[in-house]
Protein backbone atom coordinates (compact mmCIF):
# COMPACT_ATOMS: atom_id res chain seq x y z
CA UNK A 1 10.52 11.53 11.16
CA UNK A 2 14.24 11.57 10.42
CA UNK A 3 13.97 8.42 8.63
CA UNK A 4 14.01 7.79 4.87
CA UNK A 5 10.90 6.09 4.27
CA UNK A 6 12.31 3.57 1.90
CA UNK A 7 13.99 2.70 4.59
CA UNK A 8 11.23 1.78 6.37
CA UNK A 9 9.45 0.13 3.44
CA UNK A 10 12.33 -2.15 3.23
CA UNK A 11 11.97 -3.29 7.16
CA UNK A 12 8.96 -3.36 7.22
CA UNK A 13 7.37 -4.35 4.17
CA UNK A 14 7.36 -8.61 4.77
CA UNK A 15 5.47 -7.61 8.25
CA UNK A 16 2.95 -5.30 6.63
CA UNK A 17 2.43 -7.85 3.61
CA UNK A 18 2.31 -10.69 5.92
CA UNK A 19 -0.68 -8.76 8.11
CA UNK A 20 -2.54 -8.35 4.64
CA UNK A 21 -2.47 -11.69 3.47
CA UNK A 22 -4.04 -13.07 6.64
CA UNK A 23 -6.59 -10.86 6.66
CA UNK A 24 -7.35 -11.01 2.79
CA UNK A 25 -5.90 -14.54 1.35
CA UNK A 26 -2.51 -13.85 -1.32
CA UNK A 27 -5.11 -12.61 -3.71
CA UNK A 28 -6.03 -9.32 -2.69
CA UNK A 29 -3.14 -8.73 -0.74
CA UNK A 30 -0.61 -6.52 -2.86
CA UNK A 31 -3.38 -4.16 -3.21
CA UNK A 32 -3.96 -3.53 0.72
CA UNK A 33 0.20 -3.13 0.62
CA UNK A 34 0.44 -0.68 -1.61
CA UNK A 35 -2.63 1.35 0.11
CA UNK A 36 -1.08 1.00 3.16
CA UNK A 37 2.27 2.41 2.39
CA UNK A 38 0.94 4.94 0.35
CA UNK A 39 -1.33 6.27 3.27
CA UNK A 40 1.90 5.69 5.82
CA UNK A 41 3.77 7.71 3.39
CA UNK A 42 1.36 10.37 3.87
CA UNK A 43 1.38 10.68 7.14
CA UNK A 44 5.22 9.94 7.71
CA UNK A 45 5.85 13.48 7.94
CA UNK A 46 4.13 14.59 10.68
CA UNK A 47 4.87 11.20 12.31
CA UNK A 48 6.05 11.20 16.50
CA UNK A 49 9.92 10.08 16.00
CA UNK A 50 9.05 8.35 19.26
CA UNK A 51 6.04 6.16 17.38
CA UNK A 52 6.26 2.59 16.85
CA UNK A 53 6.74 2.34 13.42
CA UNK A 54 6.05 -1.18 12.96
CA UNK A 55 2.62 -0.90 14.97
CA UNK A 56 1.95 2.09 13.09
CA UNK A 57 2.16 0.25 9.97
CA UNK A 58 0.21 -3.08 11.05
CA UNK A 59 -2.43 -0.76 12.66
CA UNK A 60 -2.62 0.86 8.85
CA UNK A 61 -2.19 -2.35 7.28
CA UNK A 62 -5.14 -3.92 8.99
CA UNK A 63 -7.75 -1.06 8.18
CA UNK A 64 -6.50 -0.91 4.98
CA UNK A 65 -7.21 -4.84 4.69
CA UNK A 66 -10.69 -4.57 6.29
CA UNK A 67 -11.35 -1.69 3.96
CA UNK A 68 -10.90 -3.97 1.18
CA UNK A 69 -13.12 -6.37 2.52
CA UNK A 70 -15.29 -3.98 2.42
CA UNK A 71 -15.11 -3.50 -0.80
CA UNK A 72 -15.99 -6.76 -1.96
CA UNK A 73 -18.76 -7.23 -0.19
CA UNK A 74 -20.35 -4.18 -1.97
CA UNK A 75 -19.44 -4.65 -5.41
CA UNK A 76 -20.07 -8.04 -7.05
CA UNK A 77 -17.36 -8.71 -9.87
CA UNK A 78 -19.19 -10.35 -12.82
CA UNK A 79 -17.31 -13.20 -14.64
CA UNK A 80 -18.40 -15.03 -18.01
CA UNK A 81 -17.97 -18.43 -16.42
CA UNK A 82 -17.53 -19.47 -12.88
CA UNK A 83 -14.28 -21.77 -12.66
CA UNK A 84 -14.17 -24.97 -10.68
CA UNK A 85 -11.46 -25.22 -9.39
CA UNK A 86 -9.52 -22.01 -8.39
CA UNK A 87 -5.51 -22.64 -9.30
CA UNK A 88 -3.29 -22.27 -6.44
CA UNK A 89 -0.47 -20.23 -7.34
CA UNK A 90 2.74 -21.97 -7.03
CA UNK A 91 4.64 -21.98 -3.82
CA UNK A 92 1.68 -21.20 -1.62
CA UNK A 93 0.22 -23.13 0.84
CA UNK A 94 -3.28 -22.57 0.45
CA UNK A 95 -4.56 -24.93 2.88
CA UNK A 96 -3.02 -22.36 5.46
CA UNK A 97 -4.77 -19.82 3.83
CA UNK A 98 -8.06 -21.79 4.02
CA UNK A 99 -7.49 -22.29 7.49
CA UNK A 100 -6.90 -18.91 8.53
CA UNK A 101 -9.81 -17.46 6.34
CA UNK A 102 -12.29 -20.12 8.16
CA UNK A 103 -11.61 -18.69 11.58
CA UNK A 104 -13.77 -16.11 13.06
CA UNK A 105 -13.17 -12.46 12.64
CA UNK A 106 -11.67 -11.96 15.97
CA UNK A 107 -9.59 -14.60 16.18
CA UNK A 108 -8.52 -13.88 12.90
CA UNK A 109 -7.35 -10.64 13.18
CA UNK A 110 -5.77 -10.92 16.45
CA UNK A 111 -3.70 -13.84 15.10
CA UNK A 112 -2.46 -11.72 12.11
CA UNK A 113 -1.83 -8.55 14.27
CA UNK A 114 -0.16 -10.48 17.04
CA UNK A 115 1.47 -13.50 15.61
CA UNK A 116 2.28 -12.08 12.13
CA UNK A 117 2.21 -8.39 12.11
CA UNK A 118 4.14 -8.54 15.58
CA UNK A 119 2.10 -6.43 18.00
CA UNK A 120 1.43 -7.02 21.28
CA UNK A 121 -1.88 -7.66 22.72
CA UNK A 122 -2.41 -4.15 24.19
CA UNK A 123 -2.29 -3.17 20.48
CA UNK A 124 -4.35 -5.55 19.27
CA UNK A 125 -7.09 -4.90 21.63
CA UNK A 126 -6.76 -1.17 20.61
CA UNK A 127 -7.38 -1.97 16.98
CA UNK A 128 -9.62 -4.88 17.04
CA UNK A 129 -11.52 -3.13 20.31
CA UNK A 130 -11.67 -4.59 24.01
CA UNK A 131 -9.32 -5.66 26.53
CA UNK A 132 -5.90 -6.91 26.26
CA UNK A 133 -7.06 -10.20 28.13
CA UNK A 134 -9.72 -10.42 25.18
CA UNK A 135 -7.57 -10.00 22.68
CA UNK A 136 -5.68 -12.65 24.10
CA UNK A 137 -7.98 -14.41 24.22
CA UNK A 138 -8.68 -13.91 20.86
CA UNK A 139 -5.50 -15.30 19.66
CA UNK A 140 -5.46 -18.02 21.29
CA UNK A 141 -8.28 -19.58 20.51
CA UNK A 142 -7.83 -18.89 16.62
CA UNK A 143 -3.90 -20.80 17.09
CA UNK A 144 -6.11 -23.65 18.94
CA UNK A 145 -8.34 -23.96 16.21
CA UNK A 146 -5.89 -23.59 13.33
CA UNK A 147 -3.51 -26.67 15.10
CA UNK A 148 -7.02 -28.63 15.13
CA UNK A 149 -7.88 -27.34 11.11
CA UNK A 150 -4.59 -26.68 9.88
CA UNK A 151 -2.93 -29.63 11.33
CA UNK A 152 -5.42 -31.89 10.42
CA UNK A 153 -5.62 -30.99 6.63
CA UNK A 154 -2.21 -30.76 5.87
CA UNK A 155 0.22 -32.57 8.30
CA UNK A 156 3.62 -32.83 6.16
CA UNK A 157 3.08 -29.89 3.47
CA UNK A 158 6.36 -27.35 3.78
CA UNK A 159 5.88 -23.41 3.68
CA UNK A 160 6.92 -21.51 1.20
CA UNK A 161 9.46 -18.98 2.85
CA UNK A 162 6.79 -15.98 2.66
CA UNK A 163 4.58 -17.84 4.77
CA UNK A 164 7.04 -19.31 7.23
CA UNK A 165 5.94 -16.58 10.00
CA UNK A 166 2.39 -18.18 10.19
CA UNK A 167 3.60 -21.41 10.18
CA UNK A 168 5.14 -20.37 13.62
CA UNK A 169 2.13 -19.83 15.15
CA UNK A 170 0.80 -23.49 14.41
CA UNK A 171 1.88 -26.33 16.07
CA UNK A 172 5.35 -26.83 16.23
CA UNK A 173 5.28 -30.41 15.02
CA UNK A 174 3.48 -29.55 11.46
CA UNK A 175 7.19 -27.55 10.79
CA UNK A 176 10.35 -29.45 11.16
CA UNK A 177 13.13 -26.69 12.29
CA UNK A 178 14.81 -26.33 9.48
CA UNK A 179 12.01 -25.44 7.16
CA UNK A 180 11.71 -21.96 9.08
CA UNK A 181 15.13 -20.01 9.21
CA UNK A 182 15.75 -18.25 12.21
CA UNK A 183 16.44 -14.81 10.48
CA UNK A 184 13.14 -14.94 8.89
CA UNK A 185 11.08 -15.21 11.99
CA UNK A 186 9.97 -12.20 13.33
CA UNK A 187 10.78 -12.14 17.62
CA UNK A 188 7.84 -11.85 18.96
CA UNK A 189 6.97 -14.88 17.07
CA UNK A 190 10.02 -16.54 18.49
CA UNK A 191 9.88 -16.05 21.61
CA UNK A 192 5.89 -17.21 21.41
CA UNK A 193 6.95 -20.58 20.49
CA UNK A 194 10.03 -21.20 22.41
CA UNK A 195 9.29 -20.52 26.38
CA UNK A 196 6.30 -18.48 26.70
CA UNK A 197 4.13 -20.64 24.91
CA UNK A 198 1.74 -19.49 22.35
CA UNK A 199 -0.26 -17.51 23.78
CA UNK A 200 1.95 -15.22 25.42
């Protein structure tokens, strides 16, 4: 690739982030980021010039995320005491998070990889495995049930701009318009909410 890849770090870097922290919750997020660009930086050598970067990088970002899962699953992490209450870092909306980690692993991923990481459903199906009509499936079910949990938990909280892409994918009514500037929605997210409908 011609490209400078700090270039591409730079445009793509909210996507990729964005894709981790649905899969993973803000905590383990910045750690999926940095293993995704460091295996994209890798590779960006012997890249196609005619790839799509950005669904190169979600497609990364979201085995890199999984991969973490992983992780965690096989190595418990002792602690002296087991807090109560976990703080929720400031700015965050964690009720969203909640949300979006209670929905099934499908749905889950297709919403991130579709709705926040930008690709469309022939992609997703590709990474997550199946059809296209699955996939979109998929996704729409997991925006159905986070306007029914989301919604319902937290009707009049405002996102913090980092999460203002997710909050396009729930129902429009939760986000009044000028909580979610126009530059800093991605437009395949757009366009989902505006005449296609959701689950386009």
């Amino acid at each position: 690739m011609d490209q400078p890849f700090e270039r591409v770090v730079q445009q793509h870097g909210a996507t990729v982030l964005r894709v981790c922290r649905a899969v993973l919750g803000p905590a383990d997020a910045d750690d999926a980021w940095q293993e995704t660009f460091l295996a994209a930086l890798r590779a960006w050598p012997d890249l196609d010039p005619r790839a799509n970067v950005q669904a190169w990088l979600v497609t990364i970002a979201h085995r890199k995320a999984v991969d973490v899962v992983r992780r965690a699953q096989r190595h418990a992490v002792p602690v002296a005491e087991v807090p109560d209450v976990v703080a929720a870092p400031d700015g965050r909306d964690l009720d969203l998070w909640a949300a979006l980690a209670g929905l099934p692993h499908k749905q889950r991923h297709a919403v991130a990889l579709h709705h926040l990481g930008g690709l469309p459903y022939d992609e997703v199906a590709g990474v997550l495995g199946g059809t296209a009509a699955a996939a979109r499936r998929a996704g729409a079910d997991g925006v159905a049930a986070l306007r029914r949990t989301y919604g319902a938990t937290s009707p009049g909280s405002t996102a913090a701009p980092e999460l203002a892409a997710p909050r396009t994918a729930v129902p429009r009514a939760a986000v009044p318009r000028a909580a979610v500037p126009r530059a800093e929605v991605p437009r395949a997210a757009r366009a989902a909410t505006t005449n296609e409908g959701v689950g386009a």
